[in-house]
Protein backbone atom coordinates (compact mmCIF):
# COMPACT_ATOMS: atom_id res chain seq x y z
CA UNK A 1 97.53 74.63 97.63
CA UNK A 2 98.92 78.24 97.91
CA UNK A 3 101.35 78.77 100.54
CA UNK A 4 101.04 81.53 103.01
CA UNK A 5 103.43 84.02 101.82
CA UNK A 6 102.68 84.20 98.23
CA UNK A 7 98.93 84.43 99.25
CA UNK A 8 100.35 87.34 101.88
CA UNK A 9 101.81 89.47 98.76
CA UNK A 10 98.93 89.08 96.95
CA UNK A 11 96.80 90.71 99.65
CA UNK A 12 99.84 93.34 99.29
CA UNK A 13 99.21 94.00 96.51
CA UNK A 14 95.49 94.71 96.30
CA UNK A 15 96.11 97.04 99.26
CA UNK A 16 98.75 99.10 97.24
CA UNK A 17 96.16 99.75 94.94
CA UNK A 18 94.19 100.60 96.71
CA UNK A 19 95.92 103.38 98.02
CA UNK A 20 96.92 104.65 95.08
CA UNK A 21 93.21 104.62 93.54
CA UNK A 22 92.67 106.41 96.78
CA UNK A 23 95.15 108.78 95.82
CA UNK A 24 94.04 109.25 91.95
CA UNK A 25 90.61 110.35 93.75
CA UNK A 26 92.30 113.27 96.17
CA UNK A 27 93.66 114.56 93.54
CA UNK A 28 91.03 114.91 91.07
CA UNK A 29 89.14 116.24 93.95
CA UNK A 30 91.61 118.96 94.28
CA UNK A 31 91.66 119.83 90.39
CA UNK A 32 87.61 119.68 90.49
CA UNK A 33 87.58 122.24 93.23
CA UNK A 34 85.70 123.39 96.22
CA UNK A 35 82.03 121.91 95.48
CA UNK A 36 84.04 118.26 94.92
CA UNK A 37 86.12 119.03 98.27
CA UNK A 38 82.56 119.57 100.29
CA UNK A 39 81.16 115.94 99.38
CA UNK A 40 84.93 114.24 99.74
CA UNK A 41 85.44 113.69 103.44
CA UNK A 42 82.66 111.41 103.71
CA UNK A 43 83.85 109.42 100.75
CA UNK A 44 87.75 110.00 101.84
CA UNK A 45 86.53 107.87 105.21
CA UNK A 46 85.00 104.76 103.67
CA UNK A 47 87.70 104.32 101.40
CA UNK A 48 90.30 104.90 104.46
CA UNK A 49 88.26 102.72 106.54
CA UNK A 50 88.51 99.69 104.03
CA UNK A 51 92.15 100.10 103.02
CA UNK A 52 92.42 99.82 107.61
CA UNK A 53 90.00 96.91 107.39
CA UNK A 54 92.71 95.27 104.97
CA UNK A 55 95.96 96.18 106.60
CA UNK A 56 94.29 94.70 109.61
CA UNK A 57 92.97 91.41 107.74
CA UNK A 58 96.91 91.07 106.33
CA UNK A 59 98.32 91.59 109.83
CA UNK A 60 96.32 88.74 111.06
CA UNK A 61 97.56 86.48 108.24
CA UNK A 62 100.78 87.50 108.96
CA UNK A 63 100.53 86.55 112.63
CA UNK A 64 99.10 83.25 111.78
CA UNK A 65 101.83 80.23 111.48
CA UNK A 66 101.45 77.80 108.54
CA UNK A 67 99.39 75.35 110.40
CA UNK A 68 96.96 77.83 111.27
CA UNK A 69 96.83 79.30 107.74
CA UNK A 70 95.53 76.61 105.57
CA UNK A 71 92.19 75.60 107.67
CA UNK A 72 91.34 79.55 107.97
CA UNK A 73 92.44 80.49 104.56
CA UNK A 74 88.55 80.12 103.07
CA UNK A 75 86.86 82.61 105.59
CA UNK A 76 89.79 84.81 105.04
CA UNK A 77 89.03 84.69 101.18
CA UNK A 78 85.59 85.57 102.31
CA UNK A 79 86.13 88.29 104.52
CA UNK A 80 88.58 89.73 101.37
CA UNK A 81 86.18 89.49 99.29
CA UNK A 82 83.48 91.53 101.04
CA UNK A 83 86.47 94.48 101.81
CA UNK A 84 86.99 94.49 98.01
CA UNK A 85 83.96 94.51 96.93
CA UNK A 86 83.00 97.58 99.70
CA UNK A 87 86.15 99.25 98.36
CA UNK A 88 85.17 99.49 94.81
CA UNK A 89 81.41 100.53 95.85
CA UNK A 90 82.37 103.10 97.23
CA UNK A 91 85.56 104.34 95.38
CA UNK A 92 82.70 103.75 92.33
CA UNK A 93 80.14 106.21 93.99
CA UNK A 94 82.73 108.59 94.70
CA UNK A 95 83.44 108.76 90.93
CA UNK A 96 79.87 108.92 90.07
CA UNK A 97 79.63 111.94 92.75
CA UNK A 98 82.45 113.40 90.62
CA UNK A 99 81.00 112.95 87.12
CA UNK A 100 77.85 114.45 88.46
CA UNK A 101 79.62 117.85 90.08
C-alpha cells in the first residue's frame, strides 16, 4: 500500500519533467528559427494544457485526506495515465514536426 505523500511526490516529479521537456522544446524551437516558431504555438498549448491538467490532478490529491485517498487512488492512476500518455503524444509529434522542418 503506498501512502499518500510519497505517491504525491511522485506525481511531482513527473510534472517537473515535464516542464523541463517543455522547456528543451522552446528552445530548440528558438535555435531552429522562424519556420519552427510558426507551427509551435499550437504544440506549445497541448503540452501547457497537460502539464495544467496535472497540477490540477495533484491539487486534488493533495486536498484529499488519507481516508479518501486509498479508495480513489485507482481512477487517479487512470486518469495519470491518460495525461501522460497525451503528454508524450504530443511532445512526440512536436519533435517529429521538428525533424521534418
Amino acid at each position: 500500500m503506498e501512502n499518500k505523500e510519497r505517491y504525491r511526490r511522485k506525481i511531482q516529479e513527473q510534472l517537473d519533467e515535464w516542464i523541463a521537456e517543455l522547456d528543451k522544446l522552446r528552445k530548440k524551437a528558438e535555435v531552429a528559427g522562424a519556420e519552427a516558431i510558426e507551427n509551435l504555438p499550437g504544440h506549445i498549448k497541448v503540452l501547457e494544457c497537460k502539464i495544467e491538467e496535472g497540477t490540477a490532478k495533484l491539487k486534488e490529491l493533495a486536498e484529499m485526506n488519507e481516508e479518501a485517498w486509498e479508495p480513489l487512488k485507482e481512477g487517479f492512476d487512470s486518469a495519470w495515465k491518460s495525461l501522460a500518455e497525451g503528454f508524450k503524444e504530443a511532445a512526440l509529434k512536436f519533435k517529429w514536426k521538428k525533424e521534418k522542418d
